[in-house]
Protein backbone atom coordinates (compact mmCIF):
# COMPACT_ATOMS: atom_id res chain seq x y z
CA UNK A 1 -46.74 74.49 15.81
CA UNK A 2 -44.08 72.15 13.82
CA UNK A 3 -41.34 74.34 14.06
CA UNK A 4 -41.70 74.53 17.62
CA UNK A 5 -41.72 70.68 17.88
CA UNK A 6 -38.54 70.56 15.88
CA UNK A 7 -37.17 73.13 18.01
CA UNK A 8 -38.29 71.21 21.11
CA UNK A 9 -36.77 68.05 19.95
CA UNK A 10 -33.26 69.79 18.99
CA UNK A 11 -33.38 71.40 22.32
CA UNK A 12 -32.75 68.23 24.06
CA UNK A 13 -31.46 65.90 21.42
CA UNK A 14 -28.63 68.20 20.23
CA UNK A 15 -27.41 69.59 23.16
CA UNK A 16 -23.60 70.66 22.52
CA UNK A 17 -21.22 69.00 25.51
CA UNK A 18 -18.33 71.19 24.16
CA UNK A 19 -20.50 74.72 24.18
CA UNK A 20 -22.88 74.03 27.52
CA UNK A 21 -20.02 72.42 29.40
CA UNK A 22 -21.68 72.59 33.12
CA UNK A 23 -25.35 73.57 32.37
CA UNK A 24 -27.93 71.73 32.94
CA UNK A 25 -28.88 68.66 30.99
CA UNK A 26 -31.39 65.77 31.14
CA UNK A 27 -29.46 62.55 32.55
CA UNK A 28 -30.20 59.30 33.91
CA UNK A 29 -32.20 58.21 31.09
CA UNK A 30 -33.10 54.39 29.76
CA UNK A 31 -31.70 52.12 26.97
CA UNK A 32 -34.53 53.09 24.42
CA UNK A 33 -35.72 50.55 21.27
CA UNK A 34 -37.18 51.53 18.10
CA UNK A 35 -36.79 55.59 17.87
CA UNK A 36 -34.64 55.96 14.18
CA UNK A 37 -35.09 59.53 14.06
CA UNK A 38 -32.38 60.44 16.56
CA UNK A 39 -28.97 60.86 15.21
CA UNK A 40 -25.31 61.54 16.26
CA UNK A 41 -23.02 64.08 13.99
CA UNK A 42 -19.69 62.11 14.90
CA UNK A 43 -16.28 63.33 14.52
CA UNK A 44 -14.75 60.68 11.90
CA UNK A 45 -11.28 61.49 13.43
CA UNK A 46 -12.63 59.75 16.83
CA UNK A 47 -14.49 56.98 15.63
CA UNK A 48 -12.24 54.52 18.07
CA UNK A 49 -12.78 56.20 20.76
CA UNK A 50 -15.46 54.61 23.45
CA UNK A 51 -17.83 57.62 22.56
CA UNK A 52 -17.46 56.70 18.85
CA UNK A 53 -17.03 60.25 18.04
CA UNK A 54 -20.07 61.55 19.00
CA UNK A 55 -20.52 64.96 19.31
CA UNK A 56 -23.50 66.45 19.46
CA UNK A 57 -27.64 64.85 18.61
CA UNK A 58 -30.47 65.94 16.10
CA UNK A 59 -33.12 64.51 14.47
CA UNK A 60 -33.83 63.45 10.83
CA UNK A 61 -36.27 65.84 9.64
CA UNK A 62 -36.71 63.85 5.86
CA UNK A 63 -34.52 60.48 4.36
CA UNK A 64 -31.28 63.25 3.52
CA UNK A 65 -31.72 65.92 6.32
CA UNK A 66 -31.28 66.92 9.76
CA UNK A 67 -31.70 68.96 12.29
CA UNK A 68 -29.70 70.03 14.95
CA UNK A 69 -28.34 73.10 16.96
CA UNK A 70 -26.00 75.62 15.34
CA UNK A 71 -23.21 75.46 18.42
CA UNK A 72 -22.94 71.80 17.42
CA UNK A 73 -21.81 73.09 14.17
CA UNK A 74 -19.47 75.08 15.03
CA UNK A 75 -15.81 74.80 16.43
CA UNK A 76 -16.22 76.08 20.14
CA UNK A 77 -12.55 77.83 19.77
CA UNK A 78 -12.77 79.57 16.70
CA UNK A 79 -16.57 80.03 16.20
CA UNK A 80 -16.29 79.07 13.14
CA UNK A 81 -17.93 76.44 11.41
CA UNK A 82 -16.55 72.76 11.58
CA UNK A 83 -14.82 71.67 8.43
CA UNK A 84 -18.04 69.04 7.41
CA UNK A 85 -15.85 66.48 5.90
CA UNK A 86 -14.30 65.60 8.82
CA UNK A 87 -17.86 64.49 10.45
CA UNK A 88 -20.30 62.19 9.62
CA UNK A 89 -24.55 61.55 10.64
CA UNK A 90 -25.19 58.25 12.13
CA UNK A 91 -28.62 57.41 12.35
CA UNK A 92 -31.57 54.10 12.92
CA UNK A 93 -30.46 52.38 15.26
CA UNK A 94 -30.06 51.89 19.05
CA UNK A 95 -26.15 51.60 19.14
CA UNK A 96 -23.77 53.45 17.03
CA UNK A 97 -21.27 51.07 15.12
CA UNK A 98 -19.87 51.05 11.25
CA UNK A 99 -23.28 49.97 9.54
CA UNK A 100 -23.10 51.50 5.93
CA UNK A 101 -26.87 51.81 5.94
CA UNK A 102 -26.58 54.22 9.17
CA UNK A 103 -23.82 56.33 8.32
CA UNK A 104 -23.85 59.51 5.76
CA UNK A 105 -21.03 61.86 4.94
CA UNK A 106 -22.29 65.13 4.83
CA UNK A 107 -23.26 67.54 1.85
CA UNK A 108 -23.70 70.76 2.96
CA UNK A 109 -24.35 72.34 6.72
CA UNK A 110 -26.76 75.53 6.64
CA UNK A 111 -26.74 77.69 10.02
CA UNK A 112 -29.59 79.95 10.98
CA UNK A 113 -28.27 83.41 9.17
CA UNK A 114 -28.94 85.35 12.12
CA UNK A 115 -27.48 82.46 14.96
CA UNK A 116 -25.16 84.10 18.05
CA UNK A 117 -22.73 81.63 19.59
CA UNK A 118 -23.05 82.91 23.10
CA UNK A 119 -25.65 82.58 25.55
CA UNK A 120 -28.57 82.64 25.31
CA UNK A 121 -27.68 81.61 21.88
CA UNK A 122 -30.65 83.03 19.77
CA UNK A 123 -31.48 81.06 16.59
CA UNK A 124 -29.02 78.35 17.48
CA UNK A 125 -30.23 75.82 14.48
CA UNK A 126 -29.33 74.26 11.53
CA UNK A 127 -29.42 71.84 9.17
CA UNK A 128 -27.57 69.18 7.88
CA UNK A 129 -27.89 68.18 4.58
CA UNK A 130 -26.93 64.56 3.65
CA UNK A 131 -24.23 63.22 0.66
CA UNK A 132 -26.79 60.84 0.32
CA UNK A 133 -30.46 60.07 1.57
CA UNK A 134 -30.73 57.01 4.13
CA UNK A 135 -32.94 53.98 3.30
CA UNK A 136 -36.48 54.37 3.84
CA UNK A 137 -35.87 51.58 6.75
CA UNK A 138 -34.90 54.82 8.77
CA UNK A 139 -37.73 57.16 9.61
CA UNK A 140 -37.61 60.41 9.71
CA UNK A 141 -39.50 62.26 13.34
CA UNK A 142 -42.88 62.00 12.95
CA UNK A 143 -44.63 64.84 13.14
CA UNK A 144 -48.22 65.07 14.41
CA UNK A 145 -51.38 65.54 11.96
CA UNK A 146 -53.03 68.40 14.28
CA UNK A 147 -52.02 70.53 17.31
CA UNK A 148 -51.39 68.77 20.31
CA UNK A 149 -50.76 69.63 24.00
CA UNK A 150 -46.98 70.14 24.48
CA UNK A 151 -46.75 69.31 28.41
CA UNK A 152 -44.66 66.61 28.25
CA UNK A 153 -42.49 64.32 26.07
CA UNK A 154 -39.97 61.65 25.70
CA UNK A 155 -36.67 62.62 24.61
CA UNK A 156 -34.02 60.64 23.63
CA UNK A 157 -30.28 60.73 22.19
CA UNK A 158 -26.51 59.68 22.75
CA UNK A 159 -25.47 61.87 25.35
CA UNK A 160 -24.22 60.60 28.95
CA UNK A 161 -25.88 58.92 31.46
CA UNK A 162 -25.16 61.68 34.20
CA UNK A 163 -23.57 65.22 34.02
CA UNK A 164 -19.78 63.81 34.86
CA UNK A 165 -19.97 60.62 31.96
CA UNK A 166 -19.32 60.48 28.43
CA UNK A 167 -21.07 59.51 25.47
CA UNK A 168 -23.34 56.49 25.25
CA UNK A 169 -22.94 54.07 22.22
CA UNK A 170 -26.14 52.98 22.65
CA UNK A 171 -29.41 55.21 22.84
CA UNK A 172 -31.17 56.22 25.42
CA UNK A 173 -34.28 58.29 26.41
CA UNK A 174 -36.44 60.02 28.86
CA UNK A 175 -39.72 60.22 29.74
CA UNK A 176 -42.09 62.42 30.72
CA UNK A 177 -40.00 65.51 30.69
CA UNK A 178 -42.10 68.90 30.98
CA UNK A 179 -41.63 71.88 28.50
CA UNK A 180 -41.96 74.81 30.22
CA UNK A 181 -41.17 78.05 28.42
C-alpha cells in the first residue's frame, strides 16, 4: 500500500519534461505553502537560468533520500545515466533559491535494475541518495498509519504552469486529482 503511494506521488511529482515532451501532464496548478517533501534534482550547470535548473521532481522519502523517476535520471540522448555531480536536490521550501539548508549534492543515484527507458517505461524509479542528510526542519512525505482510499489527492511540484511554460521557481500544487489505474 506504501509503495504504491510513493509510486503515486513520483508519478506526478517527477514527471521528466525532457523524456514525456508532449504527453499529458497536470497544469494550471496553485502557489502551494508548507509541503517540504517535494524536491527539484537541478542541473548545477543552469542554476541562472529563470528555471533555476530544474529538471525533473520527487519526494524525500527520509532526511538523506529521495525518490523520483528513473527517466529523470537519465540523459534522454544517450540513455545513460546523468553524471550525478553535475546535479544537485533542492528541497523545504516554496521557492527554489541558494539556501545551504535546502540544497544537497548528491551521493549515489540507484535505478530500478530492471527500468526500460521507452514507453511505457516499466519500473521507471529510483532513488537518490544524499552527500548529506537535510535538517530535520525538512520533512520527509508522510506516509499514512493504515490503508486509506486512494481516489483522490493533491499533488504538487516545480513543473510549469501549462503544457507550453517552463519551470516554476516557486511551488505549486493541485488538488483533487483522481488516480485511476
Amino acid at each position: 500500500m506504501y509503495t504504491f503511494l510513493l509510486l503515486c506521488v513520483v508519478a506526478f511529482c517527477g514527471v521528466n519534461s525532457y523524456t514525456l515532451q508532449g504527453a499529458e501532464r497536470i497544469a494550471q496548478g496553485q502557489i502551494r505553502n508548507g509541503i517540504q517533501y517535494v524536491i527539484s534534482l537541478q542541473d548545477k550547470s543552469q542554476l541562472q537560468i529563470n528555471t533555476r535548473g530544474h529538471r525533473c521532481g520527487g519526494v524525500l522519502i527520509t532526511q538523506q533520500h529521495a525518490l523520483t523517476t528513473a527517466a529523470c535520471t537519465m540523459n534522454t540522448n544517450t540513455g545513460v545515466s546523468i553524471n550525478f555531480a553535475n546535479f544537485r536536490v533542492f528541497a523545504g521550501t516554496v521557492l527554489t533559491n541558494d539556501n545551504a539548508n535546502n540544497v544537497r549534492d548528491i551521493a549515489t543515484i540507484t535505478i530500478h535494475p530492471q527500468y526500460t527507458r521507452h514507453i511505457p517505461f516499466v519500473n521507471d524509479i529510483a532513488v537518490i541518495t544524499l552527500q548529506a542528510a537535510f535538517p530535520t526542519s525538512i520533512s520527509p512525505l508522510p506516509m499514512p498509519l493504515a490503508d486509506v482510499a486512494l481516489t483522490a489527492c493533491e499533488t504538487a511540484g516545480f513543473g510549469a504552469h501549462n503544457t507550453t511554460a517552463t519551470a516554476s521557481v516557486q511551488l505549486m500544487s493541485l488538488s483533487g486529482v483522481a488516480l485511476t489505474g
